[in-house]
C-alpha atoms as a PDB file:
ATOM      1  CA  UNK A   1     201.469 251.034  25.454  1.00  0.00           C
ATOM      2  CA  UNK A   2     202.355 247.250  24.915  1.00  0.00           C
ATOM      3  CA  UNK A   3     199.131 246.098  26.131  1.00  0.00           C
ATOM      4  CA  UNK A   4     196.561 248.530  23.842  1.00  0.00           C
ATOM      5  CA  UNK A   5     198.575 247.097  21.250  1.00  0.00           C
ATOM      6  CA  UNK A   6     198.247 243.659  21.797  1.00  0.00           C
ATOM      7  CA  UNK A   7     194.400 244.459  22.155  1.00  0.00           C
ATOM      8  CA  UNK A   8     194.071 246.150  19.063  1.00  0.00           C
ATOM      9  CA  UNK A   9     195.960 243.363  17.078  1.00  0.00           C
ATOM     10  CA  UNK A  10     193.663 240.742  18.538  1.00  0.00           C
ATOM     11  CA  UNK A  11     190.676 242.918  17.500  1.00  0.00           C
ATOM     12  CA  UNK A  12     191.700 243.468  13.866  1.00  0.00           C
ATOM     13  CA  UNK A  13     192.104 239.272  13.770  1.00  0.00           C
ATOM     14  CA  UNK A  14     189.261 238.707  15.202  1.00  0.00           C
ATOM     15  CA  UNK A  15     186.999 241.114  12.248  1.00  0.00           C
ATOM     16  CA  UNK A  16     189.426 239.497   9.176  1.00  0.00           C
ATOM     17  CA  UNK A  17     188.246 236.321  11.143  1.00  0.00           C
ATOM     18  CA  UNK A  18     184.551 237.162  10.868  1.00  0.00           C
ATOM     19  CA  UNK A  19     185.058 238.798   7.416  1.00  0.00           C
ATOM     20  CA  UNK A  20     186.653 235.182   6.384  1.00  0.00           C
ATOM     21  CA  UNK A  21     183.448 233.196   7.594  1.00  0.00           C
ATOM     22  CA  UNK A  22     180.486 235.881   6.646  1.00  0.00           C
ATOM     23  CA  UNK A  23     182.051 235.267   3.142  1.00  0.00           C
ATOM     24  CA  UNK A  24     180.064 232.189   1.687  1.00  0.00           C
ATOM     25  CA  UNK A  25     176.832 233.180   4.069  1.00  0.00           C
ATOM     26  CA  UNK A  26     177.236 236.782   2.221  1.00  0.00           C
ATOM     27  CA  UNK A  27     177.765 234.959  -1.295  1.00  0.00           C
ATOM     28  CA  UNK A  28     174.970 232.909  -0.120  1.00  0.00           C
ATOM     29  CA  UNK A  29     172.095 235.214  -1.900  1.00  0.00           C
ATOM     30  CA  UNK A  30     173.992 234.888  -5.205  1.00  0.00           C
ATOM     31  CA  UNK A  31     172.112 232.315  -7.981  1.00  0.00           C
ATOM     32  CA  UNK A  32     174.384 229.025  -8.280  1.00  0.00           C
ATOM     33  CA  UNK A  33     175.639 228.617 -11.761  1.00  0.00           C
ATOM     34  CA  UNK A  34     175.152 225.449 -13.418  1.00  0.00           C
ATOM     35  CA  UNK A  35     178.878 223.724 -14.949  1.00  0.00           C
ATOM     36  CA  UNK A  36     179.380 220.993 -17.154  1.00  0.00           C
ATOM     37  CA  UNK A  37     180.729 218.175 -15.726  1.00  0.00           C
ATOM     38  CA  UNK A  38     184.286 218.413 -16.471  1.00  0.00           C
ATOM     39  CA  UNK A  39     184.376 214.733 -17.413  1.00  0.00           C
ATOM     40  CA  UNK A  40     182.465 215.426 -20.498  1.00  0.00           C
ATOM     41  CA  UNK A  41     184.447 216.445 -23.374  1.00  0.00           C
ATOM     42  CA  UNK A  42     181.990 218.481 -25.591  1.00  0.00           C
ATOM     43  CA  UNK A  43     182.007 220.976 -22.455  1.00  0.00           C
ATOM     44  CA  UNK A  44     184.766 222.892 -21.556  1.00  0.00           C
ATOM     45  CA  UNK A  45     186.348 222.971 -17.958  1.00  0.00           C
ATOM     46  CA  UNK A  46     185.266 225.888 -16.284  1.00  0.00           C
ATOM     47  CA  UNK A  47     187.986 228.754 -15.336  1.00  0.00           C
ATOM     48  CA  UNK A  48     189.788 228.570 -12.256  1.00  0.00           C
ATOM     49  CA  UNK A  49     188.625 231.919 -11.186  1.00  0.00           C
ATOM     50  CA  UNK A  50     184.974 230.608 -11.707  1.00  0.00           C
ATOM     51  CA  UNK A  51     185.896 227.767  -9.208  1.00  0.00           C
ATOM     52  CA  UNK A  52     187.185 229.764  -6.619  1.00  0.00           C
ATOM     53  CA  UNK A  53     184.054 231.653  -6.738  1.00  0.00           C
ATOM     54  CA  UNK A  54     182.240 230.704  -3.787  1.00  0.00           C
ATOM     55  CA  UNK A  55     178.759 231.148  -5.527  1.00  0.00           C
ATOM     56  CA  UNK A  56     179.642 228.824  -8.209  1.00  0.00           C
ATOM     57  CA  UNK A  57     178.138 224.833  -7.735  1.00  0.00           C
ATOM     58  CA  UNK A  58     178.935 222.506  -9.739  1.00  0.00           C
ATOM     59  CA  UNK A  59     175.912 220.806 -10.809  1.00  0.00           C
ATOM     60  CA  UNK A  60     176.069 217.539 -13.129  1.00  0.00           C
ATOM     61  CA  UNK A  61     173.107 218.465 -15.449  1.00  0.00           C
ATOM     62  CA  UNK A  62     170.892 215.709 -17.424  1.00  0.00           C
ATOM     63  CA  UNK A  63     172.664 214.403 -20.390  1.00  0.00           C
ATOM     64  CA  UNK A  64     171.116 214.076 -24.039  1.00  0.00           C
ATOM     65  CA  UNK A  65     171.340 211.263 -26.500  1.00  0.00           C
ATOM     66  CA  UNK A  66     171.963 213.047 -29.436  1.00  0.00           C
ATOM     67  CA  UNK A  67     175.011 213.590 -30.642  1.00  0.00           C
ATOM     68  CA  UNK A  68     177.157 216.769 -30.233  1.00  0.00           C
ATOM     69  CA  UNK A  69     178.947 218.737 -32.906  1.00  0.00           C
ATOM     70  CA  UNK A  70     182.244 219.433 -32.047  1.00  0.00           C
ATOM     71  CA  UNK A  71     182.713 222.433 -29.412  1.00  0.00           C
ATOM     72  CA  UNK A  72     179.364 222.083 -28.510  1.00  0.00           C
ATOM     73  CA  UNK A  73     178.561 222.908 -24.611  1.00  0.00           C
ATOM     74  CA  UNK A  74     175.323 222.479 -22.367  1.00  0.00           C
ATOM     75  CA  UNK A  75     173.204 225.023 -21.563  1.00  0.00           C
ATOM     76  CA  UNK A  76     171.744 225.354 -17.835  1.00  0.00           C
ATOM     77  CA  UNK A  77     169.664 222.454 -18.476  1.00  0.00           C
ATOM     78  CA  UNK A  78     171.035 219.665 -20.585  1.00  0.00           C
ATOM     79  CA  UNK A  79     174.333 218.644 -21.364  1.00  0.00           C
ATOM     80  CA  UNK A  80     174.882 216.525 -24.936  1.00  0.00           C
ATOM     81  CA  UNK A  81     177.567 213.591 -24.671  1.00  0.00           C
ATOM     82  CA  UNK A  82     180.282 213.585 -26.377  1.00  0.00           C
ATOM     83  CA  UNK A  83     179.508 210.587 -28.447  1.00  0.00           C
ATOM     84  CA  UNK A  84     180.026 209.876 -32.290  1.00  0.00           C
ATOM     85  CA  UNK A  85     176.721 209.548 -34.405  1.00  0.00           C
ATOM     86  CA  UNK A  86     176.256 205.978 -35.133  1.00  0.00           C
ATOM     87  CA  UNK A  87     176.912 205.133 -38.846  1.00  0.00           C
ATOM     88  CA  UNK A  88     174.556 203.204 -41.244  1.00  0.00           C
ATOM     89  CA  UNK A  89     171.300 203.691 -41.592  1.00  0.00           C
ATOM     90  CA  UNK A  90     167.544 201.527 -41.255  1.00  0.00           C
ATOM     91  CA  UNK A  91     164.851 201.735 -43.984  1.00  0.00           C
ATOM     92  CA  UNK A  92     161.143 200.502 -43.538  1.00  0.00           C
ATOM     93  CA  UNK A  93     158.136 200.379 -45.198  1.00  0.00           C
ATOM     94  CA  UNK A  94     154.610 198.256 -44.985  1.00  0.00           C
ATOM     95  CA  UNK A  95     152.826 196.401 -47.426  1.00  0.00           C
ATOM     96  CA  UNK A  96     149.973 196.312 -48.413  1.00  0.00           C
ATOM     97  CA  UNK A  97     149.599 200.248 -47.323  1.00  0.00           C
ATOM     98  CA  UNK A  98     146.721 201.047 -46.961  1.00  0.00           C
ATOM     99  CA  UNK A  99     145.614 197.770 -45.995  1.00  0.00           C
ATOM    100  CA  UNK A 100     142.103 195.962 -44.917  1.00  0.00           C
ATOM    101  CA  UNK A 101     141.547 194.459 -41.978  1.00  0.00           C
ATOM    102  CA  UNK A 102     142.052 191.369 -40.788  1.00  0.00           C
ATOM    103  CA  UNK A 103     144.582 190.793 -43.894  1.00  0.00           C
ATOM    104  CA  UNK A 104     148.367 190.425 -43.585  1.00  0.00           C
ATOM    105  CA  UNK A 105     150.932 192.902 -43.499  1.00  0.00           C
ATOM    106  CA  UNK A 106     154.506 192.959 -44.210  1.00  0.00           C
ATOM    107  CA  UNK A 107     156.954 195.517 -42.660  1.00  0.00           C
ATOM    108  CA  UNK A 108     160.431 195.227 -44.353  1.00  0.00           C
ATOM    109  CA  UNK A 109     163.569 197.130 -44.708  1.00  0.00           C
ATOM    110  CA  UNK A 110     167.539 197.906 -44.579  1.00  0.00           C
ATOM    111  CA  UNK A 111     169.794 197.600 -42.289  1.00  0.00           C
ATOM    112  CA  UNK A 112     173.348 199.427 -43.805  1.00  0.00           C
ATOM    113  CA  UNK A 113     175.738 198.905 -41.420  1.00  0.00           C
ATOM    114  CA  UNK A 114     179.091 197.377 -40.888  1.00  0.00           C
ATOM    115  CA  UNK A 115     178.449 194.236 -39.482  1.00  0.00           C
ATOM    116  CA  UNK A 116     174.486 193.796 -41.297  1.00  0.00           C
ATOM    117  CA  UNK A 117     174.134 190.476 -40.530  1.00  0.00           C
ATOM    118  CA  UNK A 118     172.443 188.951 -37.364  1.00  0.00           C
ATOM    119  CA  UNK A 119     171.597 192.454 -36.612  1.00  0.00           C
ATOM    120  CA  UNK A 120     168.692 192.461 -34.093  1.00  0.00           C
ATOM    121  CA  UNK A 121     165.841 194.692 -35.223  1.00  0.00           C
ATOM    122  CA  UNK A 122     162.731 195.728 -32.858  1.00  0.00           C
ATOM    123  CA  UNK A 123     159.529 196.512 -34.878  1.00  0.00           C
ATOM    124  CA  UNK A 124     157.809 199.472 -32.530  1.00  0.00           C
ATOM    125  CA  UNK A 125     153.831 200.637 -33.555  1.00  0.00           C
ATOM    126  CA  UNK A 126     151.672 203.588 -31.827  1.00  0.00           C
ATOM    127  CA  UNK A 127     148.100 202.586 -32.796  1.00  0.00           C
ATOM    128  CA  UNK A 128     144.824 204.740 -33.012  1.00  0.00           C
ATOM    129  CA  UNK A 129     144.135 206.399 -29.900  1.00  0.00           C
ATOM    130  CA  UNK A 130     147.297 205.376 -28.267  1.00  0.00           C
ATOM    131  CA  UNK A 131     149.912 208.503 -27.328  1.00  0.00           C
ATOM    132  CA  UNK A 132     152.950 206.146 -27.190  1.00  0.00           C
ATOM    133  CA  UNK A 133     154.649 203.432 -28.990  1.00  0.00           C
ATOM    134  CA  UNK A 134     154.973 199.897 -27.982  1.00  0.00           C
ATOM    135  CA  UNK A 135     157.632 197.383 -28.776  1.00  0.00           C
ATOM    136  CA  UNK A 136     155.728 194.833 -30.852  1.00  0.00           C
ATOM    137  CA  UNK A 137     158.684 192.067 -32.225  1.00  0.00           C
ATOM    138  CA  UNK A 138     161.545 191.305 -32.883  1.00  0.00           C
ATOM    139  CA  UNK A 139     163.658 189.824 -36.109  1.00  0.00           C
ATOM    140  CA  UNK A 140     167.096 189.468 -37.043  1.00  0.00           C
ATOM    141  CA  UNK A 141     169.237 190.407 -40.311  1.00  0.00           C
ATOM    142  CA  UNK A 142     169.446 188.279 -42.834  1.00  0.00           C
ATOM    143  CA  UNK A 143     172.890 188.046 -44.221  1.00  0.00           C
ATOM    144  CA  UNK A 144     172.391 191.386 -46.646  1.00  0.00           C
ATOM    145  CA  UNK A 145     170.924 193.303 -43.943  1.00  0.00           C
ATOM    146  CA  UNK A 146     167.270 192.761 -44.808  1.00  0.00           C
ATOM    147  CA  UNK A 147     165.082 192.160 -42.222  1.00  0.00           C
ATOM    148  CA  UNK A 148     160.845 191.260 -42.540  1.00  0.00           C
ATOM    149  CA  UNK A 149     158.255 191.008 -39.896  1.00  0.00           C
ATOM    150  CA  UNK A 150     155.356 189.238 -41.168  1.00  0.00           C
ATOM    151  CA  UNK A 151     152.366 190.110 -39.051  1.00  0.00           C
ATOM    152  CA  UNK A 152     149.303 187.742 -38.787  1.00  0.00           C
ATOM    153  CA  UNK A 153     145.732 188.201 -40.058  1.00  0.00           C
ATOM    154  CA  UNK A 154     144.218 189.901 -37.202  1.00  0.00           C
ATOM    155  CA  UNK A 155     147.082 191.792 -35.705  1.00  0.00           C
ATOM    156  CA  UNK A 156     146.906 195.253 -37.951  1.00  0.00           C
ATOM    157  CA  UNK A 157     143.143 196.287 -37.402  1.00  0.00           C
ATOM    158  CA  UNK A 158     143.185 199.839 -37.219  1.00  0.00           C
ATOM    159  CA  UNK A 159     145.179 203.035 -38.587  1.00  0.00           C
ATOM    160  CA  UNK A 160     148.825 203.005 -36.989  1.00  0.00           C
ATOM    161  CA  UNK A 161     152.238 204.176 -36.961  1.00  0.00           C
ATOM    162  CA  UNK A 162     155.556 202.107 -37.003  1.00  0.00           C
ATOM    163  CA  UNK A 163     159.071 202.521 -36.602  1.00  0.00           C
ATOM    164  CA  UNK A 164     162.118 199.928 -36.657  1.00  0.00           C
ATOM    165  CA  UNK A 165     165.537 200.333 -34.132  1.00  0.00           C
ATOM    166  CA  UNK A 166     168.659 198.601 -34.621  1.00  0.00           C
ATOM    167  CA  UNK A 167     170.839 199.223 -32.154  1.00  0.00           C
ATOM    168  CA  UNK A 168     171.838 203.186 -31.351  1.00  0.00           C
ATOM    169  CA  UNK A 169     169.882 203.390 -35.060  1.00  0.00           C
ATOM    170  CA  UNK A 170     166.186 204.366 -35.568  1.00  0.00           C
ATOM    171  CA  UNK A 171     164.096 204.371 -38.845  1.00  0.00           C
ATOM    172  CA  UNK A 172     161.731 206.556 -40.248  1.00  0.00           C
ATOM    173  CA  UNK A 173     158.014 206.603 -38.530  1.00  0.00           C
ATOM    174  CA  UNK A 174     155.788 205.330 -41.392  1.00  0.00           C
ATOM    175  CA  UNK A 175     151.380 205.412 -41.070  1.00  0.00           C
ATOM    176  CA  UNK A 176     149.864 202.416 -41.869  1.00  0.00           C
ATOM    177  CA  UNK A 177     146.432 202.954 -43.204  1.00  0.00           C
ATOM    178  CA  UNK A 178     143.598 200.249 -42.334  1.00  0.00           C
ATOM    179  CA  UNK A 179     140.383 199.820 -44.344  1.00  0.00           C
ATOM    180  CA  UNK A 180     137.684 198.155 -42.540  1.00  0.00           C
ATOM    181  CA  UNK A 181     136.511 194.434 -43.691  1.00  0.00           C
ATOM    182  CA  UNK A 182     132.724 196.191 -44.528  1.00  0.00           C
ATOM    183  CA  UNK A 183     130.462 192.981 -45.392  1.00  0.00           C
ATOM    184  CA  UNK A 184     126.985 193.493 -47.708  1.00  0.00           C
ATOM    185  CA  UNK A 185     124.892 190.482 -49.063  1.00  0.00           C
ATOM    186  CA  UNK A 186     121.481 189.588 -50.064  1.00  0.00           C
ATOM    187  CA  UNK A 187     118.698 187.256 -49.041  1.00  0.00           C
ATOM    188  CA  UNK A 188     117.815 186.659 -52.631  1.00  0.00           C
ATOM    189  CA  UNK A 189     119.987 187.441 -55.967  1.00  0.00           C
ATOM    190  CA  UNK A 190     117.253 187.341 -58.203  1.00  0.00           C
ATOM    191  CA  UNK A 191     114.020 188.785 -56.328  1.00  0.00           C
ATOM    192  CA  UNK A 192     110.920 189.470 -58.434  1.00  0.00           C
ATOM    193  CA  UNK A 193     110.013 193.149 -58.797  1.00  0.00           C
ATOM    194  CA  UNK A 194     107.712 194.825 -55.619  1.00  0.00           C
ATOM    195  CA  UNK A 195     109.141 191.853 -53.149  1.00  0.00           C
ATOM    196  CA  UNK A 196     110.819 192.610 -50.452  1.00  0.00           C
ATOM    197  CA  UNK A 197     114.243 190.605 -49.850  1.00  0.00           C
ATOM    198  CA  UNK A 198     117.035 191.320 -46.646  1.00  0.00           C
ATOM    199  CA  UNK A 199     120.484 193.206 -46.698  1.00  0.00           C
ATOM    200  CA  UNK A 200     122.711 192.140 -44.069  1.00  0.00           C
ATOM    201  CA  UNK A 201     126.219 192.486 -43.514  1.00  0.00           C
ATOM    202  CA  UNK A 202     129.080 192.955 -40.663  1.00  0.00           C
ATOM    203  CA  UNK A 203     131.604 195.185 -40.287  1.00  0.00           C
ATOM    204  CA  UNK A 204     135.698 194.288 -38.684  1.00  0.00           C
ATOM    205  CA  UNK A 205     136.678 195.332 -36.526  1.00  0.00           C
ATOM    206  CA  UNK A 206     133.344 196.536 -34.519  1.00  0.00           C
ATOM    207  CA  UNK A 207     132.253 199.768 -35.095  1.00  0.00           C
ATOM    208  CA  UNK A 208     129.000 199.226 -33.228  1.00  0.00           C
ATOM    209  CA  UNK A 209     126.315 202.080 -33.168  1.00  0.00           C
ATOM    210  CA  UNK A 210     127.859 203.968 -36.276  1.00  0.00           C
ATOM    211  CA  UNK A 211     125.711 204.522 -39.378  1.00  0.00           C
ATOM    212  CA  UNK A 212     126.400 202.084 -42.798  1.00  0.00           C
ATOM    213  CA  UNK A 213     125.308 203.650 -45.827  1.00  0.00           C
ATOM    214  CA  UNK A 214     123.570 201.212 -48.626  1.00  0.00           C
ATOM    215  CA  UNK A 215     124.119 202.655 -51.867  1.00  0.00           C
ATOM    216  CA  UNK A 216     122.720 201.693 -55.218  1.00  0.00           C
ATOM    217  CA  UNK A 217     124.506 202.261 -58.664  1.00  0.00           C
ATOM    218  CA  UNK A 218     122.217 205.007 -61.051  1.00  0.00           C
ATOM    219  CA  UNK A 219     124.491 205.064 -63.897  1.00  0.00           C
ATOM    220  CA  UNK A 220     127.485 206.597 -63.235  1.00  0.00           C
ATOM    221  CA  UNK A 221     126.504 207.709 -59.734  1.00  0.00           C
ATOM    222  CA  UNK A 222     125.173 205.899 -56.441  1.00  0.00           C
ATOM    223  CA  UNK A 223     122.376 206.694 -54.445  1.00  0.00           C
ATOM    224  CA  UNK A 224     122.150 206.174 -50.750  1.00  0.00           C
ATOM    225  CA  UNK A 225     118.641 203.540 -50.441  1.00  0.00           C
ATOM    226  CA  UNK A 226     119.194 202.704 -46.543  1.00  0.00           C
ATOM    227  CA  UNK A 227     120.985 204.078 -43.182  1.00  0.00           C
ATOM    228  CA  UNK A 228     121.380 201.431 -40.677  1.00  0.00           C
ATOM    229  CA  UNK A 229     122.781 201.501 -37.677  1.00  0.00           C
ATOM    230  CA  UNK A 230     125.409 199.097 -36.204  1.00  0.00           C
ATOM    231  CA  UNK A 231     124.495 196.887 -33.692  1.00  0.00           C
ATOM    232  CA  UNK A 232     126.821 195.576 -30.650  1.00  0.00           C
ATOM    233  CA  UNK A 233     128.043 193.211 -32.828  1.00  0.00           C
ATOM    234  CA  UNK A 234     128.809 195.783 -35.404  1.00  0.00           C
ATOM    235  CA  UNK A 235     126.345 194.253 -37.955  1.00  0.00           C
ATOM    236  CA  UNK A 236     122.761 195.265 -39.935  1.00  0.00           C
ATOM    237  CA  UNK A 237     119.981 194.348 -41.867  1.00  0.00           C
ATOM    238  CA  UNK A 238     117.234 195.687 -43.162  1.00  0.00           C
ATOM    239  CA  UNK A 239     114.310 194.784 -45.834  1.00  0.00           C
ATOM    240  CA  UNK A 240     114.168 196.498 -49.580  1.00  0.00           C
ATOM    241  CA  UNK A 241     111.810 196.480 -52.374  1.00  0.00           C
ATOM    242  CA  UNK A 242     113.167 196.940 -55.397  1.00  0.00           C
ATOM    243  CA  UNK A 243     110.083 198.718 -58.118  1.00  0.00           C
ATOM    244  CA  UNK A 244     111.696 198.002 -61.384  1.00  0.00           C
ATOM    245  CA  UNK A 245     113.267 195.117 -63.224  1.00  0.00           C
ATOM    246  CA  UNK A 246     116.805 194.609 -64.009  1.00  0.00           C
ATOM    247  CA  UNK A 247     120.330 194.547 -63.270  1.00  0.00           C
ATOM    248  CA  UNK A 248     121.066 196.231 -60.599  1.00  0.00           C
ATOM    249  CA  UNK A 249     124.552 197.034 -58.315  1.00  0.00           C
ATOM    250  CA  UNK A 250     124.936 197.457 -54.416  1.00  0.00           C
ATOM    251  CA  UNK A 251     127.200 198.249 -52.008  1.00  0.00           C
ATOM    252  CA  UNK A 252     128.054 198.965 -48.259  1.00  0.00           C
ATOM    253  CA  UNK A 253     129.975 202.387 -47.051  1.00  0.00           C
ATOM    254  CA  UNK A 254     131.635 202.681 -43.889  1.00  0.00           C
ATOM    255  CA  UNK A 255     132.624 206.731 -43.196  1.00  0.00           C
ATOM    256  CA  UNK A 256     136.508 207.178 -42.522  1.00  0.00           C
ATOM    257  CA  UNK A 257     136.729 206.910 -38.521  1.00  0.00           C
ATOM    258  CA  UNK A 258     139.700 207.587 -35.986  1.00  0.00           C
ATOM    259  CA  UNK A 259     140.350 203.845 -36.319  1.00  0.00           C
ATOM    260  CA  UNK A 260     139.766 203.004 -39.900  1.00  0.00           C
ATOM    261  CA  UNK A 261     140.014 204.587 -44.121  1.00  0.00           C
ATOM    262  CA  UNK A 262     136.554 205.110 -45.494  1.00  0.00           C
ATOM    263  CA  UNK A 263     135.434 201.830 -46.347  1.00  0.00           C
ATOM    264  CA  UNK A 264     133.491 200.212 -48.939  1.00  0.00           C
ATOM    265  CA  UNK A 265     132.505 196.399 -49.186  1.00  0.00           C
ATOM    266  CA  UNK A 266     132.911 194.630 -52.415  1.00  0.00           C
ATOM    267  CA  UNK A 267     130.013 194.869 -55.071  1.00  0.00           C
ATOM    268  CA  UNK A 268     126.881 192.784 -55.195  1.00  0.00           C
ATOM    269  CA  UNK A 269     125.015 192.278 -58.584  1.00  0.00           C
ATOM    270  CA  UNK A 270     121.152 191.392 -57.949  1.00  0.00           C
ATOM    271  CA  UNK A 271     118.583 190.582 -60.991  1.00  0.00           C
ATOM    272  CA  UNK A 272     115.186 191.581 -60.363  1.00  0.00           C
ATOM    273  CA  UNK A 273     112.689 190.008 -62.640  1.00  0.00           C
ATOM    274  CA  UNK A 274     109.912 191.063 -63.583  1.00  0.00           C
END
């Protein structure tokens, strides 16, 4: 009897022993679930029982930026850090808005923060047909907080968007508007009535091969007297007769674009004698 005994005992270890190791290949079909890390406070450390769970995997998931109200947790994909909002706050704003190209442009603004001064501050800009902004320069605080980044004549051409960062802080996103610099003028200023004199003009920045409308004042309206196309060099001319004597007012229209406002050159006066 001593011996089946011994037998069957060495059986009955030897199943608990494969029992023991078919248990994580059996859990093995179960979906891992995703923990917080348990270094990060916002999430709370999982149940023992969940760790002893052989299907469970701890799995440090990407973090966020933002910040976390309190008792807030991650969800299977992101995690938020425990961090404290930074305090303060950044203004900006542009000037002149809209503006016309190639002219000047100030961006200014706030920095309310404890220390303001010697702040750095990055000026960032997404312009027309871009998908992404671009870090553009950089200032520092003066000792109230202001900061002011005067850009050049030929650096804000076309429509755009701009933001300021201070540190962890981040303005607004405000659209600058660009006019284009739409040029008109005339051969003569006084022509005599049935001659034919030249119109002529550029436009900046290039908007070669689109149509420039010349208009002509008729009392309180204007009438379109010309459509000519841009050339590669984004500029026109073409020959008019003017029938009648007088006074009389022109001007240049560019159509709004992607890039650029509607746009309208500056008024020219012409006297046709008689």
């Amino acid at each position: 009897m001593r011996r089946p005994i011994v037998l069957l005992s060495l059986l009955l270890v030897a199943a608990f022993s494969a029992l023991v190791m078919a248990g994580p290949a059996g859990a093995a079909h179960l979906s891992p679930r995703v923990l917080c890390p348990q270094a990060n406070t916002c999430c709370p450390t999982p149940p023992a029982s969940q760790d002893a769970r052989a299907h469970v995997t701890p799995v440090c998931c990407q973090q966020t930026t933002a910040c976390c109200p309190s008792g807030t947790c991650c969800s299977a994909a992101t995690c938020c850090t425990a961090t404290a909002c930074p305090s303060g706050s950044l203004t900006i704003s542009a000037s002149p808005n809209p503006s016309t190209a190639p002219g000047k442009v100030t961006v200014s603004g706030v920095l309310t923060t404890s220390p303001a001064a010697g702040v750095t501050v990055a000026l960032w800009r997404e312009q027309a047909g871009q998908s992404s902004f671009h870090q553009l320069t950089m200032t520092t605080t003066d000792s109230s907080g202001h900061y002011t980044f005067t850009l050049k004549r030929g650096t804000v051409m076309a429509d755009q968007a701009w933001y300021a960062t201070a540190g962890s802080l981040r303005s607004a996103t405000i659209d600058q508007q660009v006019r284009a610099l739409v040029g008109l003028a005339s051969s003569s200023h006084t022509p005599v009535a049935g001659s034919t004199i030249a119109l002529h003009g550029i436009v900046s920045p290039s908007h070669a091969g689109a149509v420039v409308l010349i208009e002509q004042r008729r009392g309180s309206t204007w009438r379109v007297i010309a459509r000519p196309r841009l050339s590669k060099g984004s500029g026109y001319s073409i020959s008019h007769r003017f029938a009648r004597a007088g006074k009389t007012e022109l001007r240049a229209v560019l159509a709004r674009s992607t890039r650029n406002l509607a746009s309208t050159s500056p008024t020219v006066t012409l006297t046709v004698r008689s």
